[in-house]
PDB file of N, CA and C in Angstrom:
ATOM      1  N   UNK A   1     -50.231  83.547-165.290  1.00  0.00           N
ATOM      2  CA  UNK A   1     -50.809  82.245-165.108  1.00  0.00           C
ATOM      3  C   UNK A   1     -51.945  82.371-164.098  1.00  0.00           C
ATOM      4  N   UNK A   2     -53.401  81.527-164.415  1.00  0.00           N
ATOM      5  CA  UNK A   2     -54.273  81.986-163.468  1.00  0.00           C
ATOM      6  C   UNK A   2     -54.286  80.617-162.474  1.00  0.00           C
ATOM      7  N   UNK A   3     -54.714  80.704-161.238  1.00  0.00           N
ATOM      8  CA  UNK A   3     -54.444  79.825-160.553  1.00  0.00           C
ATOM      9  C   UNK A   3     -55.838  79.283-160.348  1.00  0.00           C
ATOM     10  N   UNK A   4     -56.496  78.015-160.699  1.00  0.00           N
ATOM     11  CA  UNK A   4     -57.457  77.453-160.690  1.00  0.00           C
ATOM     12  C   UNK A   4     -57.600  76.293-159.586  1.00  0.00           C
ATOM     13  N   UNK A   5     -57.170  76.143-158.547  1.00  0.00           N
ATOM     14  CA  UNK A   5     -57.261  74.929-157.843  1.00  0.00           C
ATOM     15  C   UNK A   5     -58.126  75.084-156.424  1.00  0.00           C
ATOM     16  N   UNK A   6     -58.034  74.276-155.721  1.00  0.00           N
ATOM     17  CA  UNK A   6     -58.835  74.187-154.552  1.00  0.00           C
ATOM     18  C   UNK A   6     -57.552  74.432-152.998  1.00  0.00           C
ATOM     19  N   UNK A   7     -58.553  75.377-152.129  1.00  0.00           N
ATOM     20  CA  UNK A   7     -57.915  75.244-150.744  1.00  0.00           C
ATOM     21  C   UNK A   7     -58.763  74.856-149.663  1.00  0.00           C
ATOM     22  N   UNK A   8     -58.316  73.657-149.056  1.00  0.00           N
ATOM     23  CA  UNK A   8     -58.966  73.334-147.725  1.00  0.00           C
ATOM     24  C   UNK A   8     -60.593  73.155-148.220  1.00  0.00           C
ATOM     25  N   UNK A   9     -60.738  72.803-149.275  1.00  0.00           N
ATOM     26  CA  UNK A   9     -62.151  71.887-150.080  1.00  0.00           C
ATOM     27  C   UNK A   9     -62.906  73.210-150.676  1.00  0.00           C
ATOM     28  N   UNK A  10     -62.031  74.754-150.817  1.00  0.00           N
ATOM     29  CA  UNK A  10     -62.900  75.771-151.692  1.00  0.00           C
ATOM     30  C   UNK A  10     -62.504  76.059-153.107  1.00  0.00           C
ATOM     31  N   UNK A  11     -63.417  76.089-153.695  1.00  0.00           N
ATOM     32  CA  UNK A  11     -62.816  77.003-155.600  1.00  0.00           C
ATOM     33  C   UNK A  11     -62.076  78.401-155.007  1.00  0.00           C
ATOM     34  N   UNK A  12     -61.327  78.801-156.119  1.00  0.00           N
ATOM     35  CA  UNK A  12     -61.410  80.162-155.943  1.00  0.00           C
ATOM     36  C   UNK A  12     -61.369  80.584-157.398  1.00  0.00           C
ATOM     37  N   UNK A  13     -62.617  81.170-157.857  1.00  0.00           N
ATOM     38  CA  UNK A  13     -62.649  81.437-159.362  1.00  0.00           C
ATOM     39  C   UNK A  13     -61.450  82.034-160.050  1.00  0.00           C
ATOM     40  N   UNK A  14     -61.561  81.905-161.147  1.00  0.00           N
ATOM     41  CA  UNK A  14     -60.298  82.604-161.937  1.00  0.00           C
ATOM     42  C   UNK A  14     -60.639  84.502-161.801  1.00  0.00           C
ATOM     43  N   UNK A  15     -59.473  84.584-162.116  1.00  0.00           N
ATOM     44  CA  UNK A  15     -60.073  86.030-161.671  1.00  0.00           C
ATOM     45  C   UNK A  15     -59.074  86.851-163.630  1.00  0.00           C
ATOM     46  N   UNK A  16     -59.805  88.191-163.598  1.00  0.00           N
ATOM     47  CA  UNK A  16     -59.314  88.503-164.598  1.00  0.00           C
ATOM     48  C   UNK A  16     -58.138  88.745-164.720  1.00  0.00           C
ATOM     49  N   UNK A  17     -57.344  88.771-166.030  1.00  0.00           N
ATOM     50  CA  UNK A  17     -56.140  89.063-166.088  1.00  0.00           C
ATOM     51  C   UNK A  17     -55.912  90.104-165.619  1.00  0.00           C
ATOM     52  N   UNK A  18     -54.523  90.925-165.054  1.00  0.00           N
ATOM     53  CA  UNK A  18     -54.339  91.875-164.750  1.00  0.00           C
ATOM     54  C   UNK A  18     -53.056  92.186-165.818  1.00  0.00           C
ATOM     55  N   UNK A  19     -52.600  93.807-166.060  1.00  0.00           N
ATOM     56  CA  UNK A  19     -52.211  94.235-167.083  1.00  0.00           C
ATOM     57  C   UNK A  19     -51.608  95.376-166.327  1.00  0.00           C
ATOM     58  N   UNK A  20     -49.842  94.948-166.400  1.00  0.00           N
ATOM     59  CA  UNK A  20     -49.112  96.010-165.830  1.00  0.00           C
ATOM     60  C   UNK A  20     -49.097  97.066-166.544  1.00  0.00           C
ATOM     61  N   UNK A  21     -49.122  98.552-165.616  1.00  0.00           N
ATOM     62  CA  UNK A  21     -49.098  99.802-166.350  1.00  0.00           C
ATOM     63  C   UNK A  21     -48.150 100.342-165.403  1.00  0.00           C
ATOM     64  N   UNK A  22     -47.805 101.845-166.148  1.00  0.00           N
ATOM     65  CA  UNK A  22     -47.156 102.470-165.235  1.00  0.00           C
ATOM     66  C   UNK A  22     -47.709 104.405-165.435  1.00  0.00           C
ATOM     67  N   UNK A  23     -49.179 103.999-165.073  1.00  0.00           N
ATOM     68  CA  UNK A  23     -49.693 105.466-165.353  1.00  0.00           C
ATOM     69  C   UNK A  23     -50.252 106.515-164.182  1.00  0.00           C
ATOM     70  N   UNK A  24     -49.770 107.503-164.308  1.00  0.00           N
ATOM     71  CA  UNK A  24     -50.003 108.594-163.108  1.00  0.00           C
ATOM     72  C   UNK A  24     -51.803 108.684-163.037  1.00  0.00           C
ATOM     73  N   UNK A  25     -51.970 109.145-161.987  1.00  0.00           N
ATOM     74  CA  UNK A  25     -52.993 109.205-161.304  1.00  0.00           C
ATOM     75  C   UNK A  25     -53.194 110.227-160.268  1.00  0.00           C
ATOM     76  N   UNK A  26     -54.572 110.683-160.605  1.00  0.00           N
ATOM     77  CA  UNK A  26     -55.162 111.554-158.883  1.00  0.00           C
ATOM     78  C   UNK A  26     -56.397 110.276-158.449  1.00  0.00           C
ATOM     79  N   UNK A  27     -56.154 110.462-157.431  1.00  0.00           N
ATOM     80  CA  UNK A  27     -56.916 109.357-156.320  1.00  0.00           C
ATOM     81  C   UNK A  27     -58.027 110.719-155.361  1.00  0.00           C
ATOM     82  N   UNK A  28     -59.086 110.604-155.513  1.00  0.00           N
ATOM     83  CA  UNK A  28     -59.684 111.666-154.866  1.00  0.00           C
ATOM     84  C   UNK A  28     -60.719 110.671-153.494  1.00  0.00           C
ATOM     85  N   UNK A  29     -60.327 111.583-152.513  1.00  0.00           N
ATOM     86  CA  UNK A  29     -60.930 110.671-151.150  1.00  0.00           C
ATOM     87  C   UNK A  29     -61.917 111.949-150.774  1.00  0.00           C
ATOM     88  N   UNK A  30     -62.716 111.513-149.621  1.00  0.00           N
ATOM     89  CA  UNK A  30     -63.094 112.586-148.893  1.00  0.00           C
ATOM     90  C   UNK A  30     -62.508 113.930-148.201  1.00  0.00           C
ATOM     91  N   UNK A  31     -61.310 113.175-148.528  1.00  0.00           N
ATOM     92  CA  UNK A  31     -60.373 114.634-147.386  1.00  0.00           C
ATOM     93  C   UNK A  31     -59.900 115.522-148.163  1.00  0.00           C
ATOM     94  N   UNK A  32     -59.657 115.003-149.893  1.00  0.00           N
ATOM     95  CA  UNK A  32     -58.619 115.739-150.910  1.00  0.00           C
ATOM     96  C   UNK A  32     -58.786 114.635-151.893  1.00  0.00           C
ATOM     97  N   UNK A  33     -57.175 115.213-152.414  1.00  0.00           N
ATOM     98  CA  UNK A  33     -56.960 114.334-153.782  1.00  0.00           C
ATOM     99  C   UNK A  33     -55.404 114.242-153.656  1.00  0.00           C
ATOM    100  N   UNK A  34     -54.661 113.015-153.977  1.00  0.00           N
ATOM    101  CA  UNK A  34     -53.749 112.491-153.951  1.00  0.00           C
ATOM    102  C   UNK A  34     -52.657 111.830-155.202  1.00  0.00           C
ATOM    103  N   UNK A  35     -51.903 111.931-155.054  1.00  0.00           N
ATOM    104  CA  UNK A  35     -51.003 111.614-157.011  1.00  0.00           C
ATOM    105  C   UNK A  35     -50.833 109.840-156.141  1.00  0.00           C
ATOM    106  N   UNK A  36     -51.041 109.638-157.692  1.00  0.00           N
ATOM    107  CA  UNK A  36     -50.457 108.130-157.338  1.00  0.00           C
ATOM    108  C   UNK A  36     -50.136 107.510-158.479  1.00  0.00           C
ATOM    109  N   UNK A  37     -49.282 106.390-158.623  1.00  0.00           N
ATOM    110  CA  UNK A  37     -49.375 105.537-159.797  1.00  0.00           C
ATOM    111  C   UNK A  37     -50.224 104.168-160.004  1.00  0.00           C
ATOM    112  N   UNK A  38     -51.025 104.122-160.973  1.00  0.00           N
ATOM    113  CA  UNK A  38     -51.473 102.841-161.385  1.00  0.00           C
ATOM    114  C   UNK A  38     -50.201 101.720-161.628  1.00  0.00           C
ATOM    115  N   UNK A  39     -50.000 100.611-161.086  1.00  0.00           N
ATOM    116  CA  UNK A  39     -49.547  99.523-160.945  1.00  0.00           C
ATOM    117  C   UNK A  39     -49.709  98.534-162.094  1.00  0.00           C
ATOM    118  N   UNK A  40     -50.886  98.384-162.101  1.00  0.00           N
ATOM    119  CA  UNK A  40     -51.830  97.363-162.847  1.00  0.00           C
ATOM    120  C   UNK A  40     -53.178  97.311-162.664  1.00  0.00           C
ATOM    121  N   UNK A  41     -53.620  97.335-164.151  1.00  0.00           N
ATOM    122  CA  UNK A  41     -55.061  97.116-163.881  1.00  0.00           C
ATOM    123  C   UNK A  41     -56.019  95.827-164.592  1.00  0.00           C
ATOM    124  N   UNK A  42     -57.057  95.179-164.087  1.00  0.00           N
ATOM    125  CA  UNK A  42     -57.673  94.503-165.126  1.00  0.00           C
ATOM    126  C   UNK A  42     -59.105  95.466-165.282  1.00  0.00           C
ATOM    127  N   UNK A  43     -60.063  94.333-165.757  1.00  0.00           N
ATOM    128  CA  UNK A  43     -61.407  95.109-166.165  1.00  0.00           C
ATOM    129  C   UNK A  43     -62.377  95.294-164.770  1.00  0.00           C
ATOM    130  N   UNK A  44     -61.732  94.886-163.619  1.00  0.00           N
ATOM    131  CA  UNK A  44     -62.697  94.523-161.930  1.00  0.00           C
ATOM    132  C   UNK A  44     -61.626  95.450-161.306  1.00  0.00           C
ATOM    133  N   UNK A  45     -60.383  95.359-161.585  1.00  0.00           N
ATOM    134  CA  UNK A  45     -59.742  96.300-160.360  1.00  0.00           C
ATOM    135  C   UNK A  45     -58.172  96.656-160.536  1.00  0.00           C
ATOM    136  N   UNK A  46     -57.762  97.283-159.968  1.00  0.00           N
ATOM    137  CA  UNK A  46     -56.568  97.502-159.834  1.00  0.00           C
ATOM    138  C   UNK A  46     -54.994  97.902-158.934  1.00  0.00           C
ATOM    139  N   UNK A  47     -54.390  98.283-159.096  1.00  0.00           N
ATOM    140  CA  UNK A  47     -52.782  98.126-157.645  1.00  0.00           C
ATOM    141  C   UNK A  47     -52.849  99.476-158.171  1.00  0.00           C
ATOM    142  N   UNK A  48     -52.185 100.100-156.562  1.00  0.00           N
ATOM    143  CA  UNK A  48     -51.760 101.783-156.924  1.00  0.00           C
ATOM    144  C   UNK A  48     -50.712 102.066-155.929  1.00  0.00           C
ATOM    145  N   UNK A  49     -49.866 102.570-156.121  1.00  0.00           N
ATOM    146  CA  UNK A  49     -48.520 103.294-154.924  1.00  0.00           C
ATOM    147  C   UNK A  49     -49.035 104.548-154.998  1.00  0.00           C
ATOM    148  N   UNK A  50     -49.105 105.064-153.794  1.00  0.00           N
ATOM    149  CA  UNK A  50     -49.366 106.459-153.296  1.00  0.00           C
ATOM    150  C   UNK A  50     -48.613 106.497-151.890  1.00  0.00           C
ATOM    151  N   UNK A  51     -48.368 107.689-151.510  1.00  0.00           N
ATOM    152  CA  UNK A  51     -47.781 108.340-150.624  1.00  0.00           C
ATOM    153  C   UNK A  51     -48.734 108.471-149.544  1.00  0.00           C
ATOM    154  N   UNK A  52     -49.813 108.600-149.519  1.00  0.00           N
ATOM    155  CA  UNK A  52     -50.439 109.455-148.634  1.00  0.00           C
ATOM    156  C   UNK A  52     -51.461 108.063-148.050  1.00  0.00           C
ATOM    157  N   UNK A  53     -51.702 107.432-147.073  1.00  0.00           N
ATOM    158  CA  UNK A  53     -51.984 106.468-146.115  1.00  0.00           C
ATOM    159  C   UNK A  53     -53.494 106.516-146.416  1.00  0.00           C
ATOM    160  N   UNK A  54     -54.280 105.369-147.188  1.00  0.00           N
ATOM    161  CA  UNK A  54     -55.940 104.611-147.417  1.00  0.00           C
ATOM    162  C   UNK A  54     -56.528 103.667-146.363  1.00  0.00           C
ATOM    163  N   UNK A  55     -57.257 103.690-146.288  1.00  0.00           N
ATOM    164  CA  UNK A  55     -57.947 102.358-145.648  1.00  0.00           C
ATOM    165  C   UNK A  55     -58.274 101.602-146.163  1.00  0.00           C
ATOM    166  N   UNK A  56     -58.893 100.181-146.051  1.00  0.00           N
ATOM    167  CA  UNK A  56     -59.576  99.113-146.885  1.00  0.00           C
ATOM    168  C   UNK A  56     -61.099  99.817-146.253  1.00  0.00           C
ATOM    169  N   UNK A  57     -61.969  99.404-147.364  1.00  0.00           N
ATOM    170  CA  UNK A  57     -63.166 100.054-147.740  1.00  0.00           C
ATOM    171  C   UNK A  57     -63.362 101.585-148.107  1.00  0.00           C
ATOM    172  N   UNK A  58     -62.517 102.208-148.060  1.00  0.00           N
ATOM    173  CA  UNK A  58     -62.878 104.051-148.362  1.00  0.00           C
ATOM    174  C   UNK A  58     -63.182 104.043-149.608  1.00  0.00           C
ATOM    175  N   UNK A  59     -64.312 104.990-150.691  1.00  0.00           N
ATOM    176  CA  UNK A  59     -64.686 105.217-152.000  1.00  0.00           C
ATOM    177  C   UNK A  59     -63.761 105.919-152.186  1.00  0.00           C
ATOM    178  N   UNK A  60     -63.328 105.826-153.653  1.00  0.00           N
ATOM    179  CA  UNK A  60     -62.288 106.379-154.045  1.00  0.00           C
ATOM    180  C   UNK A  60     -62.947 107.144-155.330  1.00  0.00           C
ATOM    181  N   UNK A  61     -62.224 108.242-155.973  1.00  0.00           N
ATOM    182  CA  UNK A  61     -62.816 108.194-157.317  1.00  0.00           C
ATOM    183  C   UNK A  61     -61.041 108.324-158.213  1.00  0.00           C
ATOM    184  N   UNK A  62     -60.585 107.666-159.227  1.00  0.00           N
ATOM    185  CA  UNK A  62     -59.531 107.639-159.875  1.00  0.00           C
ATOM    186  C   UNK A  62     -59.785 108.119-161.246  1.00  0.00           C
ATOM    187  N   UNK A  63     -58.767 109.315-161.410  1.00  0.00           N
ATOM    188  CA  UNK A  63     -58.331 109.868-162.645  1.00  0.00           C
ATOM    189  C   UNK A  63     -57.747 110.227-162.972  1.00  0.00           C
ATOM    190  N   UNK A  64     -57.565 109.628-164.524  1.00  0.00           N
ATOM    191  CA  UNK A  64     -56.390 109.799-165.377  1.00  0.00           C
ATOM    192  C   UNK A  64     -56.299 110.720-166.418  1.00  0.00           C
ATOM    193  N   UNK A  65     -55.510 110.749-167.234  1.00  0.00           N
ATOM    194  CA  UNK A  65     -55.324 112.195-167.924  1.00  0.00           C
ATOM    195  C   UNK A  65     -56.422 111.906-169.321  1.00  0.00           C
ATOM    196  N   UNK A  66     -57.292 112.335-170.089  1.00  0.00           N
ATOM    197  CA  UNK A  66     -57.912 111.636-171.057  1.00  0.00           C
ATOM    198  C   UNK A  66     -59.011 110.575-171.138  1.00  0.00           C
ATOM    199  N   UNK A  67     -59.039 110.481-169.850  1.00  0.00           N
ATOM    200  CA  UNK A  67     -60.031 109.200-169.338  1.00  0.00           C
ATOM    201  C   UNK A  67     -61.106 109.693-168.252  1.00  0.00           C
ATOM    202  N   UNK A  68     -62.480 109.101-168.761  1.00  0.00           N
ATOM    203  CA  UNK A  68     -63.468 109.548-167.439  1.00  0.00           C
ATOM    204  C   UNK A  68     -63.146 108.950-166.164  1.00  0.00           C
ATOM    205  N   UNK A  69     -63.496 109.834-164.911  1.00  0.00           N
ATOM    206  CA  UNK A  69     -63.227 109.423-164.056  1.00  0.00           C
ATOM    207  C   UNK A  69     -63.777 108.087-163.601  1.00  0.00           C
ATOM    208  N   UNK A  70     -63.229 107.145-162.919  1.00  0.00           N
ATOM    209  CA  UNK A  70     -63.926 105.864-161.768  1.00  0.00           C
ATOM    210  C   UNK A  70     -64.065 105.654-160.994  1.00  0.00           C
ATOM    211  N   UNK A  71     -65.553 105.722-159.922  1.00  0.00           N
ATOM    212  CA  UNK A  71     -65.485 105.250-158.542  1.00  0.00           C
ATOM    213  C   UNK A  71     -64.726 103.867-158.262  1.00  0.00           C
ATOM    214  N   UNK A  72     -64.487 103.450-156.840  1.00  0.00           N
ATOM    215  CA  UNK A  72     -64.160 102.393-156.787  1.00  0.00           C
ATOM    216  C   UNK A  72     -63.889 102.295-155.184  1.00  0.00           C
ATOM    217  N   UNK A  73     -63.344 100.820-154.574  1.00  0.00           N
ATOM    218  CA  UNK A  73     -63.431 101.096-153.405  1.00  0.00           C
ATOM    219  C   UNK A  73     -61.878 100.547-153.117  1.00  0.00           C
ATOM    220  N   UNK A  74     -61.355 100.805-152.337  1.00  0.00           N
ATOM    221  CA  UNK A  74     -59.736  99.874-151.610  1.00  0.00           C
ATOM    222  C   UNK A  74     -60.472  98.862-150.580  1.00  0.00           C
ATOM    223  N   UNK A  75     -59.322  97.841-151.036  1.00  0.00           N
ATOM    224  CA  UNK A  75     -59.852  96.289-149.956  1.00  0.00           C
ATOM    225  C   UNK A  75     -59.029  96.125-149.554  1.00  0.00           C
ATOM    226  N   UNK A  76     -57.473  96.728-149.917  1.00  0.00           N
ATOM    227  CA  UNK A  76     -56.205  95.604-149.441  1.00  0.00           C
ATOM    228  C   UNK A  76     -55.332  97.091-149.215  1.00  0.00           C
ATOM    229  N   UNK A  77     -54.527  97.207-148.035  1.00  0.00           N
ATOM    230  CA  UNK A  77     -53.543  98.428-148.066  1.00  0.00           C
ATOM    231  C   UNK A  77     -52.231  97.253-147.551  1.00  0.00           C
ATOM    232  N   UNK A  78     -50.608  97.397-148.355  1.00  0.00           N
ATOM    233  CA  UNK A  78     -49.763  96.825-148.055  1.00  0.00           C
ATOM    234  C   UNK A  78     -48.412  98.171-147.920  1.00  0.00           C
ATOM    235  N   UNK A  79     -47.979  98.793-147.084  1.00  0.00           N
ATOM    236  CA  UNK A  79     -47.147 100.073-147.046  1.00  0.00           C
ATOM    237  C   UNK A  79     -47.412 101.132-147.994  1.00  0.00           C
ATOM    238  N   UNK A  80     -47.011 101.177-149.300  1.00  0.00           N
ATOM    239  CA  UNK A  80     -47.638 102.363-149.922  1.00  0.00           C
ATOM    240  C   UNK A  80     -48.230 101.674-151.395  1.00  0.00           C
ATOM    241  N   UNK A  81     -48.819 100.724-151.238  1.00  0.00           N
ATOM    242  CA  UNK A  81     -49.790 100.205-152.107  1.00  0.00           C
ATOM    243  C   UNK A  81     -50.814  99.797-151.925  1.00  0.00           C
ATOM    244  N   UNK A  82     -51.483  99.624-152.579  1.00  0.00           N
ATOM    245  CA  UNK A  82     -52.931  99.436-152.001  1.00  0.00           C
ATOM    246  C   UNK A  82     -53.754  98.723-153.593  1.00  0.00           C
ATOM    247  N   UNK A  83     -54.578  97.991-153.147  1.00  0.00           N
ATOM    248  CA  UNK A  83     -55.331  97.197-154.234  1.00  0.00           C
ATOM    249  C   UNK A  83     -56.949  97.293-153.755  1.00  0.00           C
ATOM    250  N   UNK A  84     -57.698  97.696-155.235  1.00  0.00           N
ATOM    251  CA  UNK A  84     -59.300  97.807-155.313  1.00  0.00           C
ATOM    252  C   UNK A  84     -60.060  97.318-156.419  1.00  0.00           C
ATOM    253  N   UNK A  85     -61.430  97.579-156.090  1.00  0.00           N
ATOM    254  CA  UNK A  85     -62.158  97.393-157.275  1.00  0.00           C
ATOM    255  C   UNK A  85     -62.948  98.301-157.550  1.00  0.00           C
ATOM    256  N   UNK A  86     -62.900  98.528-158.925  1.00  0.00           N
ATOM    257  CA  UNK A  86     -64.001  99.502-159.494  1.00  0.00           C
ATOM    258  C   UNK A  86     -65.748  99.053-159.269  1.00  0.00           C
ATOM    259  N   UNK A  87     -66.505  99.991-159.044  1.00  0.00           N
ATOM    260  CA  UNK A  87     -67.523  99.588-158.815  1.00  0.00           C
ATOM    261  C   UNK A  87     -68.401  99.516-160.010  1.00  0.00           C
ATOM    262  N   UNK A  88     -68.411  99.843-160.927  1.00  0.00           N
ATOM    263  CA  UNK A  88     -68.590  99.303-162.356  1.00  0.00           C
ATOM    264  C   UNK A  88     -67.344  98.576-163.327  1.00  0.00           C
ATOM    265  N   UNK A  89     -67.304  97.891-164.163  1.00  0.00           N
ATOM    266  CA  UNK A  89     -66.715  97.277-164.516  1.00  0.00           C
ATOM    267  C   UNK A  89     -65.666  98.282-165.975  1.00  0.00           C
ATOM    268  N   UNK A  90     -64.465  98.049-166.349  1.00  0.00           N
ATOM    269  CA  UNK A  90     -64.202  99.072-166.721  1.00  0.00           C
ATOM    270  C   UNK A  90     -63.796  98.408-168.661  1.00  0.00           C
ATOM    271  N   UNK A  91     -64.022  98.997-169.320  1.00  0.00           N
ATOM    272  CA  UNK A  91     -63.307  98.718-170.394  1.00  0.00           C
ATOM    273  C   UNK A  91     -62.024  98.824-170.534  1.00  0.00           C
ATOM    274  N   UNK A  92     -60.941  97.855-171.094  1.00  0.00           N
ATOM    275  CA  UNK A  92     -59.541  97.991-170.943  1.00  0.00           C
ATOM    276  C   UNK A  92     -59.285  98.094-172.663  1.00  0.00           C
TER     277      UNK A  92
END
């Protein structure tokens, strides 16, 4: 369900659907590369559990088995998840 209403007199646009997965992943940072699982993704961004501790803003590049790789950046870290957006938009 997308949530369309107002807070404290602001929109907050609809945002795209998101689409639970449960697909392995390398997460490549500046320091290395990291296993993780995709969560969910839509066509702007997506949730990932990893082990190994992100920041909000670090470039990421994510890849999957069969699939070109994607830059992207982390905005949100919550214990071992973390949520971003691709910096191009992705076909689903």
């Amino acid at each position: 369900m997308k949530f369309e209403g107002k807070f404290e007199g602001r929109e907050f646009p609809p945002r795209d659907a998101r689409i639970d997965t449960r697909y392995n992943a390398l997460v490549r940072l500046d320091r290395g590369a990291i296993d993780a699982e995709i969560l969910n993704v839509s066509g702007m961004g997506f949730r990932l559990r990893l082990a190994t501790e992100v920041e909000p803003g670090e470039e990421v590049t994510l890849e999957v088995h069969k699939l070109e790789p994607v830059k992207a950046v982390i905005r949100w870290v919550r214990g071992d998840e973390c949520g971003g957006v691709f910096l191009e938009a992705v076909a689903l």
